[in-house]
PDB file of N, CA and C in Angstrom:
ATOM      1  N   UNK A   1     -10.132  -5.738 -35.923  1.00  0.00           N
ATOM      2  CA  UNK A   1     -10.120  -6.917 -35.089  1.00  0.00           C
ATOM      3  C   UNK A   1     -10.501  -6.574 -33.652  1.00  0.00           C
ATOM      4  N   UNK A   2      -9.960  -5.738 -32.827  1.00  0.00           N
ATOM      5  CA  UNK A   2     -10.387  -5.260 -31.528  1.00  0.00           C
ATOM      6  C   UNK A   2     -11.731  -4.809 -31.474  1.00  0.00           C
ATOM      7  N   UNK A   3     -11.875  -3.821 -32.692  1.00  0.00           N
ATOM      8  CA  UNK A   3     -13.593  -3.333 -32.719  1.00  0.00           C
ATOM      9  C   UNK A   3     -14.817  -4.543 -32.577  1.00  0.00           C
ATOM     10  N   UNK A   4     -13.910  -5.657 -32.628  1.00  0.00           N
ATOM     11  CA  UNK A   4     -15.228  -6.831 -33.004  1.00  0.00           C
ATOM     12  C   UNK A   4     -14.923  -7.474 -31.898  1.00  0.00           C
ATOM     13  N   UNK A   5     -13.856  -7.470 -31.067  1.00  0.00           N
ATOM     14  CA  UNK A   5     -13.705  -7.674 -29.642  1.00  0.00           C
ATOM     15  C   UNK A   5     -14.843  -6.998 -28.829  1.00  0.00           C
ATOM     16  N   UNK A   6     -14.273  -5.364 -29.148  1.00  0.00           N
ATOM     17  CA  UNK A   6     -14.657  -4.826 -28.333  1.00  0.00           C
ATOM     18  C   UNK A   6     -16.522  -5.137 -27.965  1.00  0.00           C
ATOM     19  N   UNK A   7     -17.113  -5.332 -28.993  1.00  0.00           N
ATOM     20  CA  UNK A   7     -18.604  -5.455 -29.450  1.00  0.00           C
ATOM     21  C   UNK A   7     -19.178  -6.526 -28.707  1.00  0.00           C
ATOM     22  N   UNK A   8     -18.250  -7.630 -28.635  1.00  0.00           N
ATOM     23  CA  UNK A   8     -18.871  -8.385 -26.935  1.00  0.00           C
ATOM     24  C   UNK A   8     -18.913  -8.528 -26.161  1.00  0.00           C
ATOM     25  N   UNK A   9     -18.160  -6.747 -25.437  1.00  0.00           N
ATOM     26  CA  UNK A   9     -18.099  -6.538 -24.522  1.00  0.00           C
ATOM     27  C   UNK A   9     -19.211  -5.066 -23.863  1.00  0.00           C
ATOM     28  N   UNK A  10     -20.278  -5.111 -25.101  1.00  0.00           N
ATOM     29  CA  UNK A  10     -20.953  -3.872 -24.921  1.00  0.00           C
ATOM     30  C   UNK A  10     -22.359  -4.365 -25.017  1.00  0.00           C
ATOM     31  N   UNK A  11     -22.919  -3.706 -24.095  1.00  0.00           N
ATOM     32  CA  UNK A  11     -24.191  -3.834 -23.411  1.00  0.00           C
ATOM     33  C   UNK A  11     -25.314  -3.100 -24.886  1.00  0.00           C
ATOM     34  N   UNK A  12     -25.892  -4.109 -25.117  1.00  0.00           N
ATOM     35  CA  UNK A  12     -26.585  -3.323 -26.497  1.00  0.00           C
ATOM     36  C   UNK A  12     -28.307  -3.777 -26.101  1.00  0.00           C
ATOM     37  N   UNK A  13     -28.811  -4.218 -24.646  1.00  0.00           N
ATOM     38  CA  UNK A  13     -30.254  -4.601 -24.730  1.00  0.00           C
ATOM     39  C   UNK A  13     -30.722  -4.289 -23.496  1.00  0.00           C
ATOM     40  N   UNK A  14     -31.959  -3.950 -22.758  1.00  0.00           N
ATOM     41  CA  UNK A  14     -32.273  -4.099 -21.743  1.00  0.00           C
ATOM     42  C   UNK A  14     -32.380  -5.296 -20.864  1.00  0.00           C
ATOM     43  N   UNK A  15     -32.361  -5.994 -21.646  1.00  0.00           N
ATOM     44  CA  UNK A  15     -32.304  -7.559 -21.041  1.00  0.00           C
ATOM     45  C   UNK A  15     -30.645  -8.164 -20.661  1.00  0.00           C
ATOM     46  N   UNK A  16     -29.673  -7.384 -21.600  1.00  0.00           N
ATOM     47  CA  UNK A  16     -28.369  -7.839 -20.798  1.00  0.00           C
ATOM     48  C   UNK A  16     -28.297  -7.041 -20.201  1.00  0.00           C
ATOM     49  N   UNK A  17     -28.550  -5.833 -19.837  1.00  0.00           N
ATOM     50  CA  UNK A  17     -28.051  -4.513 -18.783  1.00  0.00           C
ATOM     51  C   UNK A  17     -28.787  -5.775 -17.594  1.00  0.00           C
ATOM     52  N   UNK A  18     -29.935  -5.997 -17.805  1.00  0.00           N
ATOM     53  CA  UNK A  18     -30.558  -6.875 -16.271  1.00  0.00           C
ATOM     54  C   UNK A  18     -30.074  -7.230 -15.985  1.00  0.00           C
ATOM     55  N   UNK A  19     -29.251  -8.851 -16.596  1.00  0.00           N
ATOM     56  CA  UNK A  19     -28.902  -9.557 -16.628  1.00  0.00           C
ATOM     57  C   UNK A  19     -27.310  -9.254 -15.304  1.00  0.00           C
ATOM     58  N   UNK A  20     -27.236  -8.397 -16.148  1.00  0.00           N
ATOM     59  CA  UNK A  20     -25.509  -7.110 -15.608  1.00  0.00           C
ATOM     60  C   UNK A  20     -25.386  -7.020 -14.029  1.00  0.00           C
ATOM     61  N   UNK A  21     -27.148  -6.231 -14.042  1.00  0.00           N
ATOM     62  CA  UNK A  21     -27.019  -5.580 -12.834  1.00  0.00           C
ATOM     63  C   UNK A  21     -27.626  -6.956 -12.097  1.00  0.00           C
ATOM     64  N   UNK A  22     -28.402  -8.180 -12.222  1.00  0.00           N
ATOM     65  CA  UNK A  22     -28.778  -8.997 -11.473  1.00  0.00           C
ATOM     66  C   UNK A  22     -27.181  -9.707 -10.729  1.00  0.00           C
ATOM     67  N   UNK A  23     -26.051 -10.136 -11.772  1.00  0.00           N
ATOM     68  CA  UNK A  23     -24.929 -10.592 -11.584  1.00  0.00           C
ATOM     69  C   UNK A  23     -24.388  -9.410  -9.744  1.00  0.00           C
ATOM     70  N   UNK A  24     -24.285  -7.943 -10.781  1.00  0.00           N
ATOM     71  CA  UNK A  24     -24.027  -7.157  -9.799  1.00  0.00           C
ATOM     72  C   UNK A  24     -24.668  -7.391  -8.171  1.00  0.00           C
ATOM     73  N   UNK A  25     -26.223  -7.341  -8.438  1.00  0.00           N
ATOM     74  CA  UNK A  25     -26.791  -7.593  -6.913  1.00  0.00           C
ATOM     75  C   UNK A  25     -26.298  -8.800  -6.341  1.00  0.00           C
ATOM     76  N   UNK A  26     -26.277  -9.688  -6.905  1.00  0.00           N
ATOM     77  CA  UNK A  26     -25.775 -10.917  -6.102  1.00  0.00           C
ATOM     78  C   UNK A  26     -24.445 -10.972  -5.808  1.00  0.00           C
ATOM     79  N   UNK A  27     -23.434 -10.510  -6.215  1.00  0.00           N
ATOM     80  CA  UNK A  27     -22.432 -10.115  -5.868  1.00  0.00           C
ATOM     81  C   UNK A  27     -22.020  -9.334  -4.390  1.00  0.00           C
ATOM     82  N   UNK A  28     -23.356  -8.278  -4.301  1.00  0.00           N
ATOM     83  CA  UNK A  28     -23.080  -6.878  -3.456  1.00  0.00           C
ATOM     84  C   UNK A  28     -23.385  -8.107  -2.828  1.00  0.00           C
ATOM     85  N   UNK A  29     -24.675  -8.578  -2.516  1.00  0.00           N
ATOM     86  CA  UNK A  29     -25.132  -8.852  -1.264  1.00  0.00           C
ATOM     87  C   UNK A  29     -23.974  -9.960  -0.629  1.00  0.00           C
ATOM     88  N   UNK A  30     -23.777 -10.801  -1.470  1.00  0.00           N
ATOM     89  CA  UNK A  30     -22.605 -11.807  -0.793  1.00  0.00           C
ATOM     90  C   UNK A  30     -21.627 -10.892  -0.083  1.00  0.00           C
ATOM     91  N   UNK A  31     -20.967 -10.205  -0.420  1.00  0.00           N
ATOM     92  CA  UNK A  31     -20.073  -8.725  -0.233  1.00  0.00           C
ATOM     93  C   UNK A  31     -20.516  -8.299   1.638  1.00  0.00           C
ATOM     94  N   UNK A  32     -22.006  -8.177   1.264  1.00  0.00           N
ATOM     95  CA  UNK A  32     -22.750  -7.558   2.701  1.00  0.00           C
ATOM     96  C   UNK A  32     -22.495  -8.669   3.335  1.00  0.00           C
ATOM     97  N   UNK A  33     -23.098 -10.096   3.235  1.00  0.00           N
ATOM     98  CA  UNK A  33     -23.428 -11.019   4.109  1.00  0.00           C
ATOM     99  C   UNK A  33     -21.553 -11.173   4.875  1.00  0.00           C
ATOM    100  N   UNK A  34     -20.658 -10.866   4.155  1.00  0.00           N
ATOM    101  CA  UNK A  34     -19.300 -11.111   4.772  1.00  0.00           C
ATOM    102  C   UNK A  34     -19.309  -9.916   5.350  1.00  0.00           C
ATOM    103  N   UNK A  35     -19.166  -8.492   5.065  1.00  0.00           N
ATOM    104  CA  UNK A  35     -19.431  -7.843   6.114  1.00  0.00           C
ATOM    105  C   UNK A  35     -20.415  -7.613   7.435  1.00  0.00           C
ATOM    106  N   UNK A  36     -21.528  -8.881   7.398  1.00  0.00           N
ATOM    107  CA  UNK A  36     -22.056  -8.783   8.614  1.00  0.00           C
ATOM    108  C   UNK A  36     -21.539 -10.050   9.668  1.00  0.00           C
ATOM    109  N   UNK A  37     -20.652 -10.516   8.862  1.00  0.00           N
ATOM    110  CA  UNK A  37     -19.561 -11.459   9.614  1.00  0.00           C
ATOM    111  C   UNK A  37     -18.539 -10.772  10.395  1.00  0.00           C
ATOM    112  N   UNK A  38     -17.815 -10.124   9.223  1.00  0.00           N
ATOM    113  CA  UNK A  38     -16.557  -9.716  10.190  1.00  0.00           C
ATOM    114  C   UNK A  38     -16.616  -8.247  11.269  1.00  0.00           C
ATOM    115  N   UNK A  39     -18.276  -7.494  11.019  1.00  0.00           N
ATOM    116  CA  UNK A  39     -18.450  -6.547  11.777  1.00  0.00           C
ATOM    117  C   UNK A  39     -19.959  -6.833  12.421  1.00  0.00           C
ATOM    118  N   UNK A  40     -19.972  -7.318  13.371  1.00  0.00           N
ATOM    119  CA  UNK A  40     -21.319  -7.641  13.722  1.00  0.00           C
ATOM    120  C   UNK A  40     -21.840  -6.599  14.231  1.00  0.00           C
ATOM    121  N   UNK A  41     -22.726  -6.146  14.674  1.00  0.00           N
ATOM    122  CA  UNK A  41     -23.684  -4.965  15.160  1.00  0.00           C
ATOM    123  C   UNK A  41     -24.352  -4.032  13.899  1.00  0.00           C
ATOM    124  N   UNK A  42     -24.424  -2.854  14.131  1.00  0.00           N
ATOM    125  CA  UNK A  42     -24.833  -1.740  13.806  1.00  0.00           C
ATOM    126  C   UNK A  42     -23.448  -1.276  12.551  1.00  0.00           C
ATOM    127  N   UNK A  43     -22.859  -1.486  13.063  1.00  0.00           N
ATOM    128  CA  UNK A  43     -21.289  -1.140  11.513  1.00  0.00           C
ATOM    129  C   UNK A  43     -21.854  -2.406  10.530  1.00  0.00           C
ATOM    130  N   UNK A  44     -22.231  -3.814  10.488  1.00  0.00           N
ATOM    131  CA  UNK A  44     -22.266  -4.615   9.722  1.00  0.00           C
ATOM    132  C   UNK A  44     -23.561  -4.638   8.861  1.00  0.00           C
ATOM    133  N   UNK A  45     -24.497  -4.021   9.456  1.00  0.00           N
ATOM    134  CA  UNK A  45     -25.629  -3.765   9.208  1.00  0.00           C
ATOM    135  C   UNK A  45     -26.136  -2.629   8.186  1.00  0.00           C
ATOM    136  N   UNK A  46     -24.840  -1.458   8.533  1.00  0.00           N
ATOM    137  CA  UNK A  46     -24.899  -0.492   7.248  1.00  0.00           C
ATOM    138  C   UNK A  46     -24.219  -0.864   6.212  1.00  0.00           C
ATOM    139  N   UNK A  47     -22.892  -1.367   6.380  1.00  0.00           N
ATOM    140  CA  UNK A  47     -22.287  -2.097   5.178  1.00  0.00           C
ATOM    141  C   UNK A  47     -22.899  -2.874   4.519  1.00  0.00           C
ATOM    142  N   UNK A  48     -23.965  -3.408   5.045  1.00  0.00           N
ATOM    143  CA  UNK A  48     -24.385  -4.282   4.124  1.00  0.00           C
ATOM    144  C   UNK A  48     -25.534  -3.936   3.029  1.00  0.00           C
ATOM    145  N   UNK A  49     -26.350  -2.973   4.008  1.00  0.00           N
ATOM    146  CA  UNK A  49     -26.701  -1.384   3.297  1.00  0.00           C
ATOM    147  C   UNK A  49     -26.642  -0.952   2.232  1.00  0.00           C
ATOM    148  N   UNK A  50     -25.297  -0.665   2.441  1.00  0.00           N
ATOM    149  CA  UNK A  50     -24.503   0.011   1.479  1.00  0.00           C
ATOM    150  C   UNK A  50     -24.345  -0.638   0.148  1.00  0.00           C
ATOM    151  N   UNK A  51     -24.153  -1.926   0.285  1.00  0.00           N
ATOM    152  CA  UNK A  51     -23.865  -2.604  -0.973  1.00  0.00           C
ATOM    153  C   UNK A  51     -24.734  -3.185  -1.993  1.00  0.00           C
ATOM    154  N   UNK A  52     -25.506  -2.978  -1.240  1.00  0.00           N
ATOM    155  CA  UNK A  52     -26.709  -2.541  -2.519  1.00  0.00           C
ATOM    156  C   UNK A  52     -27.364  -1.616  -3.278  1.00  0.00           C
ATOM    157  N   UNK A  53     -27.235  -0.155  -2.578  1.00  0.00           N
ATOM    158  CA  UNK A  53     -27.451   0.727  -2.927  1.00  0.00           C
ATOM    159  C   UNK A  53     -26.687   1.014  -4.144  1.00  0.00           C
ATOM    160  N   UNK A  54     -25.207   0.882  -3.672  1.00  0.00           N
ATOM    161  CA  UNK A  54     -24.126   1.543  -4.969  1.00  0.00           C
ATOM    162  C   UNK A  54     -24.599   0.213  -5.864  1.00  0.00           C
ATOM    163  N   UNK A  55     -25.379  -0.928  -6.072  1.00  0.00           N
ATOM    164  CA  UNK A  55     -25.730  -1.805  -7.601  1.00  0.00           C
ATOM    165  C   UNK A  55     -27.218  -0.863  -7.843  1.00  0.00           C
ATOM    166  N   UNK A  56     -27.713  -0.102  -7.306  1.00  0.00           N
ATOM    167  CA  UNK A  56     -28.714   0.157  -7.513  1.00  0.00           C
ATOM    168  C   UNK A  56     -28.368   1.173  -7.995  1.00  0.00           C
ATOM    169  N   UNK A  57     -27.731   2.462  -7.717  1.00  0.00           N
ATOM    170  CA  UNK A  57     -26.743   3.668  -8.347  1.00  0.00           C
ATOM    171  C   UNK A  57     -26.167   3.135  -9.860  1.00  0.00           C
ATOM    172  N   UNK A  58     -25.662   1.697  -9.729  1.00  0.00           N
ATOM    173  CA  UNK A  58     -24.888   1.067 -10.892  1.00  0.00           C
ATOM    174  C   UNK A  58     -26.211   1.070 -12.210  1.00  0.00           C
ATOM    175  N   UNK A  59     -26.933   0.350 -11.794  1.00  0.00           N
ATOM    176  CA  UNK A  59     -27.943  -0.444 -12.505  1.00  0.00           C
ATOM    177  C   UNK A  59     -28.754   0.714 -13.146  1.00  0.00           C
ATOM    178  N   UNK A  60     -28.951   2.282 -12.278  1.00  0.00           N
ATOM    179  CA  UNK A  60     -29.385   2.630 -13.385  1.00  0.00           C
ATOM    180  C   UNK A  60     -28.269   3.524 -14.081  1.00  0.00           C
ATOM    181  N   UNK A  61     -28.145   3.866 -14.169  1.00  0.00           N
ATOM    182  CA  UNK A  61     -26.617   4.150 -14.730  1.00  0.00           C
ATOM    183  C   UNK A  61     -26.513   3.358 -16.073  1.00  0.00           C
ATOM    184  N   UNK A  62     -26.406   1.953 -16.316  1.00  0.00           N
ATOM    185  CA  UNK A  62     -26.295   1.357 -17.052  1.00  0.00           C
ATOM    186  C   UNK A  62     -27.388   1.439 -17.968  1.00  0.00           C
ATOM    187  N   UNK A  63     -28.985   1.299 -17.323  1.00  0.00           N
ATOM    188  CA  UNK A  63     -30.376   1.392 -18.124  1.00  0.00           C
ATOM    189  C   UNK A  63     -30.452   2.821 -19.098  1.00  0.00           C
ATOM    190  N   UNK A  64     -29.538   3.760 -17.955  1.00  0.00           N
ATOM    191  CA  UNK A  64     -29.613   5.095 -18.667  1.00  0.00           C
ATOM    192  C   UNK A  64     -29.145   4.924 -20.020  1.00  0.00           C
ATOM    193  N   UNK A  65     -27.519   4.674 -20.061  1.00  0.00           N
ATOM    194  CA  UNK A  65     -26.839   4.617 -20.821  1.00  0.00           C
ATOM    195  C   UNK A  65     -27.368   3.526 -22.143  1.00  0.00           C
ATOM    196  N   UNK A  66     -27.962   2.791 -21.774  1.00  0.00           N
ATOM    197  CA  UNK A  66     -28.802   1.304 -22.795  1.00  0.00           C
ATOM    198  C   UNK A  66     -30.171   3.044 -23.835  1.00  0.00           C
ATOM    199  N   UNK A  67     -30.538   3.162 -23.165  1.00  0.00           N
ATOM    200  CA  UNK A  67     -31.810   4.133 -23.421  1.00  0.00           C
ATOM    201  C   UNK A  67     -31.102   5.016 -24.321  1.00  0.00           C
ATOM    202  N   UNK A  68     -30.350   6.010 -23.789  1.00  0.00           N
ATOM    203  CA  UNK A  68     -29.341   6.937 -24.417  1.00  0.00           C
ATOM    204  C   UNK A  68     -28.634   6.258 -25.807  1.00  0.00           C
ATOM    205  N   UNK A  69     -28.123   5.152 -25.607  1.00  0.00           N
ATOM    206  CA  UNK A  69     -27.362   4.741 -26.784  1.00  0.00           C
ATOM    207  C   UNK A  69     -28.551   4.184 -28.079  1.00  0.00           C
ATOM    208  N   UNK A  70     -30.078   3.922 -27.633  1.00  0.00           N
ATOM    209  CA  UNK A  70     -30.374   3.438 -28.402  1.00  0.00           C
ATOM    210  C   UNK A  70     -31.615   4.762 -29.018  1.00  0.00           C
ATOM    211  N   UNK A  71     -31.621   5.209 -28.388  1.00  0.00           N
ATOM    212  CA  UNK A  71     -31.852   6.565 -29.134  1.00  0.00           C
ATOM    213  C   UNK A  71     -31.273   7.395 -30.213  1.00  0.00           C
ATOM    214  N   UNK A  72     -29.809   7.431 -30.355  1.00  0.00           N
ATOM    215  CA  UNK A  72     -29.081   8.552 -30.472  1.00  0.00           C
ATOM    216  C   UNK A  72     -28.404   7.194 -31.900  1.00  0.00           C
TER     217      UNK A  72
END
């Protein structure tokens, strides 16, 4: 019963990993746009930076793992 849980919770296509990491980017950036609120200058500007990079670190990560699993 859990195993068949678990199964719609697993990334089995390149098109939902997108899907994943598109959710993810729009997420970061909202994330940034509030940190260039509550830190304006040069600090708000890398944070916001930042939060895309680590979906971009994420995203492939995930493609890897899509590739890897459907190989093996």
């Amino acid at each position: 019963m859990f195993a068949r849980i678990a199964r719609l919770f697993t990334i089995k296509t390149k098109f939902e990993a997108f899907l994943i990491i598109y959710g993810l980017g729009v997420g970061a950036v909202e994330r940034g746009v509030h940190y260039m609120q509550q830190y304006p200058g040069v600090g708000g500007k890398l944070l916001f930076l930042l939060c895309p990079v680590a979906v971009f670190m994420a995203g492939t990560r995930i493609l890897h793992s899509v590739e890897v699993s459907r190989e093996g």
